[in-house]
N, C-alpha and C. Protein backbone atom coordinates (compact mmCIF):
# COMPACT_ATOMS: atom_id res chain seq x y z
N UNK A 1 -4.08 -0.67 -142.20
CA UNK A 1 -5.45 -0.54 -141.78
C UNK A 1 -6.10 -1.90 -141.53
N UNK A 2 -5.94 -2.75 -142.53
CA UNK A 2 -6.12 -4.44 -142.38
C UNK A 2 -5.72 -4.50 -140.81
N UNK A 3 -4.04 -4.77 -140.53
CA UNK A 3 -3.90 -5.26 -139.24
C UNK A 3 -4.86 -4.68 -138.02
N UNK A 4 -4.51 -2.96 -138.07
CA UNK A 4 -6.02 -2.25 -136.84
C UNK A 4 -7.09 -3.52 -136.99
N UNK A 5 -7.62 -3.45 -137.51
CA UNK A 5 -9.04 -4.16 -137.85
C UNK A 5 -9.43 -5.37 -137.48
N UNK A 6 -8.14 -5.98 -138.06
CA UNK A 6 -7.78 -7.32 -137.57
C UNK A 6 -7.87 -7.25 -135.60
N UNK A 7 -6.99 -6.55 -135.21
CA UNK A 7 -6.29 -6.17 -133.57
C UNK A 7 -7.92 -6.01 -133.26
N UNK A 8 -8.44 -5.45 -133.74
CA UNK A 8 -9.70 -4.92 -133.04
C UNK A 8 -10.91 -6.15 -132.98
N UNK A 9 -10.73 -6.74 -134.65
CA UNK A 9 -11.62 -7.59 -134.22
C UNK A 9 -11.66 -8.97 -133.16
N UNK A 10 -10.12 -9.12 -133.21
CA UNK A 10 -9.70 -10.39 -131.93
C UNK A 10 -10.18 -9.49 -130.46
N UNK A 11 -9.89 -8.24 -130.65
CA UNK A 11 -10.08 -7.72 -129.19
C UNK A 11 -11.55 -8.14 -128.46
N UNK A 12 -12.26 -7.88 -130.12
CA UNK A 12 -13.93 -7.68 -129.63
C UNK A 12 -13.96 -9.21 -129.30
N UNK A 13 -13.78 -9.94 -130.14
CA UNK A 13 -14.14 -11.70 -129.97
C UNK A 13 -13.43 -11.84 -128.37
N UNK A 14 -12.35 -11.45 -127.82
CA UNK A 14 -11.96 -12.11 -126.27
C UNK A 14 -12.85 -11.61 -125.61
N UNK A 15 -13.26 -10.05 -125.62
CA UNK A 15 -14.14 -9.45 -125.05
C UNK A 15 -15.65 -10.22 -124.97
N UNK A 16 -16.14 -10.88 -125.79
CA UNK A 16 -17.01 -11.18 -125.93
C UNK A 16 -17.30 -12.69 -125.33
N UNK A 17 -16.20 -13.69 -125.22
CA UNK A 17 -15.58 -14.61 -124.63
C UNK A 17 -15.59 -14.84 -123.20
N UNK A 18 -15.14 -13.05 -122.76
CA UNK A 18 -15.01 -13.00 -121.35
C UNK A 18 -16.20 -12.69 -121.03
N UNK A 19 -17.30 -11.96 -121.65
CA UNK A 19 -18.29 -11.59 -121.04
C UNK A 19 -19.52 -12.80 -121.14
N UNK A 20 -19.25 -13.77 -122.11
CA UNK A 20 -19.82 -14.71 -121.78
C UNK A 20 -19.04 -15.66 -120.56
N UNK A 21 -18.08 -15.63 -120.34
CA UNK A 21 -17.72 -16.71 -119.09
C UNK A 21 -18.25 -15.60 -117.85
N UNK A 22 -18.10 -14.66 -118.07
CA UNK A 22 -18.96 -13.43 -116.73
C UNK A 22 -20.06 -14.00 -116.36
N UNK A 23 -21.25 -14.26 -117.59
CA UNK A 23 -22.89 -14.32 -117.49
C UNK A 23 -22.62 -15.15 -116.92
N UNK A 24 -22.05 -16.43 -117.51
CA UNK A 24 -22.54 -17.94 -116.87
C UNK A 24 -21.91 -17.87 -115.45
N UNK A 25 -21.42 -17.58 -114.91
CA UNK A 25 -20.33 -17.34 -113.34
C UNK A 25 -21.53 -16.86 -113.12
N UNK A 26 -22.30 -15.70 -113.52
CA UNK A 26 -23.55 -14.93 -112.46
C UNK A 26 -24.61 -15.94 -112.57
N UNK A 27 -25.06 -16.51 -113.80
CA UNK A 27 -25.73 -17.58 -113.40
C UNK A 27 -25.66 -18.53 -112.38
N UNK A 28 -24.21 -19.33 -112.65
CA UNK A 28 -24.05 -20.21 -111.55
C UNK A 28 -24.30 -19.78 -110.30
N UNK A 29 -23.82 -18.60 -110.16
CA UNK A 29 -23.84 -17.65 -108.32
C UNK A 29 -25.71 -17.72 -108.16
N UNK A 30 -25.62 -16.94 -109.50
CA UNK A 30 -27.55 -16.88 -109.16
C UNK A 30 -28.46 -18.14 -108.57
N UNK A 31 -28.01 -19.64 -109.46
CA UNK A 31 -28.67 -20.70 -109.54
C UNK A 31 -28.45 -21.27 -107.82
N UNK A 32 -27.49 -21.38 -107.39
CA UNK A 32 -26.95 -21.64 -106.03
C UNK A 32 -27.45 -20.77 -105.01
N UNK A 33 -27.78 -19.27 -105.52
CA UNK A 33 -28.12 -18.40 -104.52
C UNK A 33 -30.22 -18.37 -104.35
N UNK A 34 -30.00 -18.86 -105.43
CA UNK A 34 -31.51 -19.52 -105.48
C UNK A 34 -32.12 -20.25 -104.66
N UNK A 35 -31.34 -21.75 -104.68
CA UNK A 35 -31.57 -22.74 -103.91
C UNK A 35 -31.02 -22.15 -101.94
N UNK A 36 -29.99 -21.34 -101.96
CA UNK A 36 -30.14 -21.02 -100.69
C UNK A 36 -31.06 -20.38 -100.10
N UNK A 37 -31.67 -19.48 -100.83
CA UNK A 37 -32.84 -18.86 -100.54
C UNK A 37 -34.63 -19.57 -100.55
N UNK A 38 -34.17 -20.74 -101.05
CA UNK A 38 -35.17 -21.59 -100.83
C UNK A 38 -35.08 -22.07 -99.75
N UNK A 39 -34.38 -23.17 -99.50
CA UNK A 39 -33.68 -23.96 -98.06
C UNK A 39 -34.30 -22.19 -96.90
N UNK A 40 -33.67 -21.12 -97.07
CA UNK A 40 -34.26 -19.96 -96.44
C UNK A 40 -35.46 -20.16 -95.78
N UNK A 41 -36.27 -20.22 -97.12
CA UNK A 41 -37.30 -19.93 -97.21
C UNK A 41 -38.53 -21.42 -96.44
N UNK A 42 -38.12 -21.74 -96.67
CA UNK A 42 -38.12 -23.38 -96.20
C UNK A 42 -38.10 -23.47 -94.79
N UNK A 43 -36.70 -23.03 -93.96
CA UNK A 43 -36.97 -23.13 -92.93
C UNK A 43 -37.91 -21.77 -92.17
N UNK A 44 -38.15 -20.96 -92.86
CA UNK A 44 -38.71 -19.66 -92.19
C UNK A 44 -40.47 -20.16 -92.32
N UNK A 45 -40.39 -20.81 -93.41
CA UNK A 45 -41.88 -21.41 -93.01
C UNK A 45 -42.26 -22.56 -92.47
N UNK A 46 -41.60 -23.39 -91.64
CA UNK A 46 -41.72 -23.80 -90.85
C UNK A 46 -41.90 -23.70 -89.51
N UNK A 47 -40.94 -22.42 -88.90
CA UNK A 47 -40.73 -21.54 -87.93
C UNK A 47 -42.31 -20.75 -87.94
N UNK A 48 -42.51 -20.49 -88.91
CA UNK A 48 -43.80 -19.48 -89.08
C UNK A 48 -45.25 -20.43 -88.84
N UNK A 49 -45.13 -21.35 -89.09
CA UNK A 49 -46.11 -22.83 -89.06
C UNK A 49 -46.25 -23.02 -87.35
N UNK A 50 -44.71 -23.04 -86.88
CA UNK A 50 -44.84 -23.55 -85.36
C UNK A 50 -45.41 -22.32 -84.73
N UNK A 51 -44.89 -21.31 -85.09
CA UNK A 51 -45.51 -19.93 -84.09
C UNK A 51 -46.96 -19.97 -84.19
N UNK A 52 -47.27 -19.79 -85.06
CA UNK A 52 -48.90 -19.60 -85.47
C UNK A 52 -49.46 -20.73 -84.35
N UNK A 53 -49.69 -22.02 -85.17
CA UNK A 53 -50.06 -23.12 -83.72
C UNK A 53 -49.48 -22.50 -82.01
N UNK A 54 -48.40 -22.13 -82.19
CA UNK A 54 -48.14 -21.73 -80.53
C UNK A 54 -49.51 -20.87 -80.64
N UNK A 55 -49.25 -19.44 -80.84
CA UNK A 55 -50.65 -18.58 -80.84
C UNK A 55 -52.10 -18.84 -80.83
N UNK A 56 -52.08 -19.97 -81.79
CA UNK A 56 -53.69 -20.90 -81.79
C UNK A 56 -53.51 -21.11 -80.28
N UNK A 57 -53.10 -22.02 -79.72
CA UNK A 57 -52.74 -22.31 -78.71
C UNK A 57 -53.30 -21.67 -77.95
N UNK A 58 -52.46 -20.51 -77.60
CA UNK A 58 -52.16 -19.55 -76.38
C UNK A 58 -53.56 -18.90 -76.46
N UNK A 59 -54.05 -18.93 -77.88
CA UNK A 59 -55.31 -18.11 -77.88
C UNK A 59 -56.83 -19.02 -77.47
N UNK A 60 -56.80 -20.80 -76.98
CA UNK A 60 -57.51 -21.25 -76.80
C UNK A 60 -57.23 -21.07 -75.41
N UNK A 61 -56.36 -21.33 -74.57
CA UNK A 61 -55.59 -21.10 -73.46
C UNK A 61 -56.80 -19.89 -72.82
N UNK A 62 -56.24 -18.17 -73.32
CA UNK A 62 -56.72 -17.28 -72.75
C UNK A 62 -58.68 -16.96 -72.75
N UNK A 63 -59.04 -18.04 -73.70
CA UNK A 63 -60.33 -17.97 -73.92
C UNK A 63 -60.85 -18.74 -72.79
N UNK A 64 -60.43 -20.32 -72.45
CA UNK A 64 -60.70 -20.53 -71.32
C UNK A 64 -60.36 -19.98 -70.16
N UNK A 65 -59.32 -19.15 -69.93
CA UNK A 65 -59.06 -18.71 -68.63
C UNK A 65 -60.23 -17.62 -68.32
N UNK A 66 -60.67 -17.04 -69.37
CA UNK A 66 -61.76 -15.86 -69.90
C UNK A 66 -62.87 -16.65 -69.25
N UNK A 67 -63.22 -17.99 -69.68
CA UNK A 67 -64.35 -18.80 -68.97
C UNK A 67 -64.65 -19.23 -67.73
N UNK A 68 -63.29 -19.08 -67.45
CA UNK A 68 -62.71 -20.03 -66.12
C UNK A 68 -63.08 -18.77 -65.23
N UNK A 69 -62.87 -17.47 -65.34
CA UNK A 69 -62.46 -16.61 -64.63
C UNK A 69 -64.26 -15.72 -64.42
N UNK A 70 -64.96 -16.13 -65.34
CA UNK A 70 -66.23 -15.88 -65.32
C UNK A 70 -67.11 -16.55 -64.31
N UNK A 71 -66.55 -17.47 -64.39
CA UNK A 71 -67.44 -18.77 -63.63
C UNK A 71 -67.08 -18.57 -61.91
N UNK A 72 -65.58 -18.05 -61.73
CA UNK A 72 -65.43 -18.00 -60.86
C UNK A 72 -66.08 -16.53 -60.04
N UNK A 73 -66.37 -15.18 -61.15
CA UNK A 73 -67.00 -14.03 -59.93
C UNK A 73 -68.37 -14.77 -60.35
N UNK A 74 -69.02 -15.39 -60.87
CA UNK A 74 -70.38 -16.16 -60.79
C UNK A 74 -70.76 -16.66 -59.66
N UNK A 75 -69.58 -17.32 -59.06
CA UNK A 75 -69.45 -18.12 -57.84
C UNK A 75 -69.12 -17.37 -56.49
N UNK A 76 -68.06 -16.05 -57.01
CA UNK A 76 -68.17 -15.53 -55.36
C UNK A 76 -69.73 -14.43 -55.57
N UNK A 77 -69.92 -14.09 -56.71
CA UNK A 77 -71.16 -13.33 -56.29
C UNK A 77 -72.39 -14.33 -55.86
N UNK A 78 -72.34 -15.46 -56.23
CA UNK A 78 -73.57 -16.21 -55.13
C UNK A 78 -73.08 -16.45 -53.79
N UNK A 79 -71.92 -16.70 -53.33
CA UNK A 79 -71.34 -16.83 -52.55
C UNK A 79 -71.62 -15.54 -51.27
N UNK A 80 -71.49 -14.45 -51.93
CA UNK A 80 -71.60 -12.83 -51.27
C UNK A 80 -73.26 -13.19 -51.23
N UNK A 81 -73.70 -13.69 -52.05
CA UNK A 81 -75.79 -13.61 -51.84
C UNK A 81 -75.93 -14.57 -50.44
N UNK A 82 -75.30 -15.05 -50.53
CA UNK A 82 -75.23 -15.95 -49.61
C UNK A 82 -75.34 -15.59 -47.85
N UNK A 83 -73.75 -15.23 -48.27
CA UNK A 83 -73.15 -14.44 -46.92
C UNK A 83 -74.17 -13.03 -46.33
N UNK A 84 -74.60 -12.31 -47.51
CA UNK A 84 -75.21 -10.91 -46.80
C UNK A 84 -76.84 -11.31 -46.87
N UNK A 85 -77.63 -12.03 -47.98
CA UNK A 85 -79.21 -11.45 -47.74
C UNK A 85 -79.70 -12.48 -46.65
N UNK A 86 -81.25 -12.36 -46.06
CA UNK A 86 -81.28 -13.29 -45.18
C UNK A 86 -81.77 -14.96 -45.04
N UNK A 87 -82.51 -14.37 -46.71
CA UNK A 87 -82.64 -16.14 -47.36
C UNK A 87 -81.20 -16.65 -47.07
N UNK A 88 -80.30 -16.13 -47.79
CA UNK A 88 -79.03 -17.33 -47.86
C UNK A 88 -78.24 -17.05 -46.61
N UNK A 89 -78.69 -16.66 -45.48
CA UNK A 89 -78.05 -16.80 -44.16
C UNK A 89 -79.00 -17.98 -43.36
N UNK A 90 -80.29 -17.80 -43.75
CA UNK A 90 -81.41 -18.71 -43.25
C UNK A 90 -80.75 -20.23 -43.97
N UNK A 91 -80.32 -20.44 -45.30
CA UNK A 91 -80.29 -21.70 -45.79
C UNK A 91 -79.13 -22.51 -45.47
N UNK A 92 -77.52 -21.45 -45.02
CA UNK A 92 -76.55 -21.89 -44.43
C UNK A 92 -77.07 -22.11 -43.22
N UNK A 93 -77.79 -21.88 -42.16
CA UNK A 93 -77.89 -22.27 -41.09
C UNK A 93 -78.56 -23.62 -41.75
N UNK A 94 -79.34 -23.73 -42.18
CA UNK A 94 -80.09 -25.19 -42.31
C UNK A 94 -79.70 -25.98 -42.98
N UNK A 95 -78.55 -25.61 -43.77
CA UNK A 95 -77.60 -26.69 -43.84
C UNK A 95 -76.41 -27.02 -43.08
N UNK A 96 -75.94 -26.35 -42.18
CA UNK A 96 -75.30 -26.81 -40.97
C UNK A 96 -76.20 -27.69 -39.96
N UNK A 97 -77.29 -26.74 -40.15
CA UNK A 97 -78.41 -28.01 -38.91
C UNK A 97 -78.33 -29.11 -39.21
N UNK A 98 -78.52 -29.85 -40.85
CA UNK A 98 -79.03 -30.59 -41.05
C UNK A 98 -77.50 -31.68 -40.86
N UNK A 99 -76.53 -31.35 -41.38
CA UNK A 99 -75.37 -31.70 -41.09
C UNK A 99 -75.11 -32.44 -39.85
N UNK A 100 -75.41 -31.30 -38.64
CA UNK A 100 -75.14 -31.64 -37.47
C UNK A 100 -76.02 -32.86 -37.18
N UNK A 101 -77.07 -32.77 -37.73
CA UNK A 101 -78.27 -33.69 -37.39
C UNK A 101 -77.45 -35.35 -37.97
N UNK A 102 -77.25 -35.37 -39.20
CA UNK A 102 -76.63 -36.39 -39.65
C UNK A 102 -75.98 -36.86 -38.77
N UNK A 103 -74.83 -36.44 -38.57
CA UNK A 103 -73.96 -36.41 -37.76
C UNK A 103 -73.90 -37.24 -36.44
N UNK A 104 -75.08 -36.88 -35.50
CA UNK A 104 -76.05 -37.46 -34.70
C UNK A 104 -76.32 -38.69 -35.24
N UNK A 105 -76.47 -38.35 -35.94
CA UNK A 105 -77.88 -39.88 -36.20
C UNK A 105 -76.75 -41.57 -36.32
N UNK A 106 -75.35 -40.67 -37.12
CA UNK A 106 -74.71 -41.84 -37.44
C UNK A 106 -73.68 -42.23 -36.16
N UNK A 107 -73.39 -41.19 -35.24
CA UNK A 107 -73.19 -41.96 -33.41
C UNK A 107 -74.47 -42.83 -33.18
């Protein structure tokens, strides 16, 4: 009964041996898998840093085109006031007159 006991208790001690060289192996894997997931993490926020600024960007971009594009039916609708009522058909003629007149003056 001694020897069983004996057999059993060496069994438990290797067992216990091996399952500590197990932990530390998952540690090590863990500690390494750590740092890769940093470096990861690391470059994904960088990537995430540049996009955002692109978007700032793109989003100052479409705000002026928004301005740009305002200014411009601003301009054909005076443009159309121009062309159809008879004030601004009366004021293009008198600024062609006056043109032509220049024109004259400097022969």
């Amino acid at each position: 009964m001694e020897e069983r006991n004996e057999y059993w208790k060496t069994m438990y001690e290797e067992l216990e041996l091996q399952m500590k060289d197990m932990m530390s192996m998952t540690l090590e894997l863990i500690e390494s898998n750590d740092m890769e997931k940093q470096k990861n993490f690391e470059k994904v926020t960088k990537e995430n840093n540049r996009l955002r600024e692109e978007v700032e960007k793109s989003k100052v971009a479409q705000m002026e085109n928004i301005k740009l594009n305002k200014e411009i039916r601003r301009l054909k609708l005076l443009e159309h006031k121009f062309n159809v009522t008879y004030a601004g058909k009366f004021t293009l003629k008198y600024l062609a007159f006056k043109s032509s007149i220049k024109e004259q003056i400097k022969k």
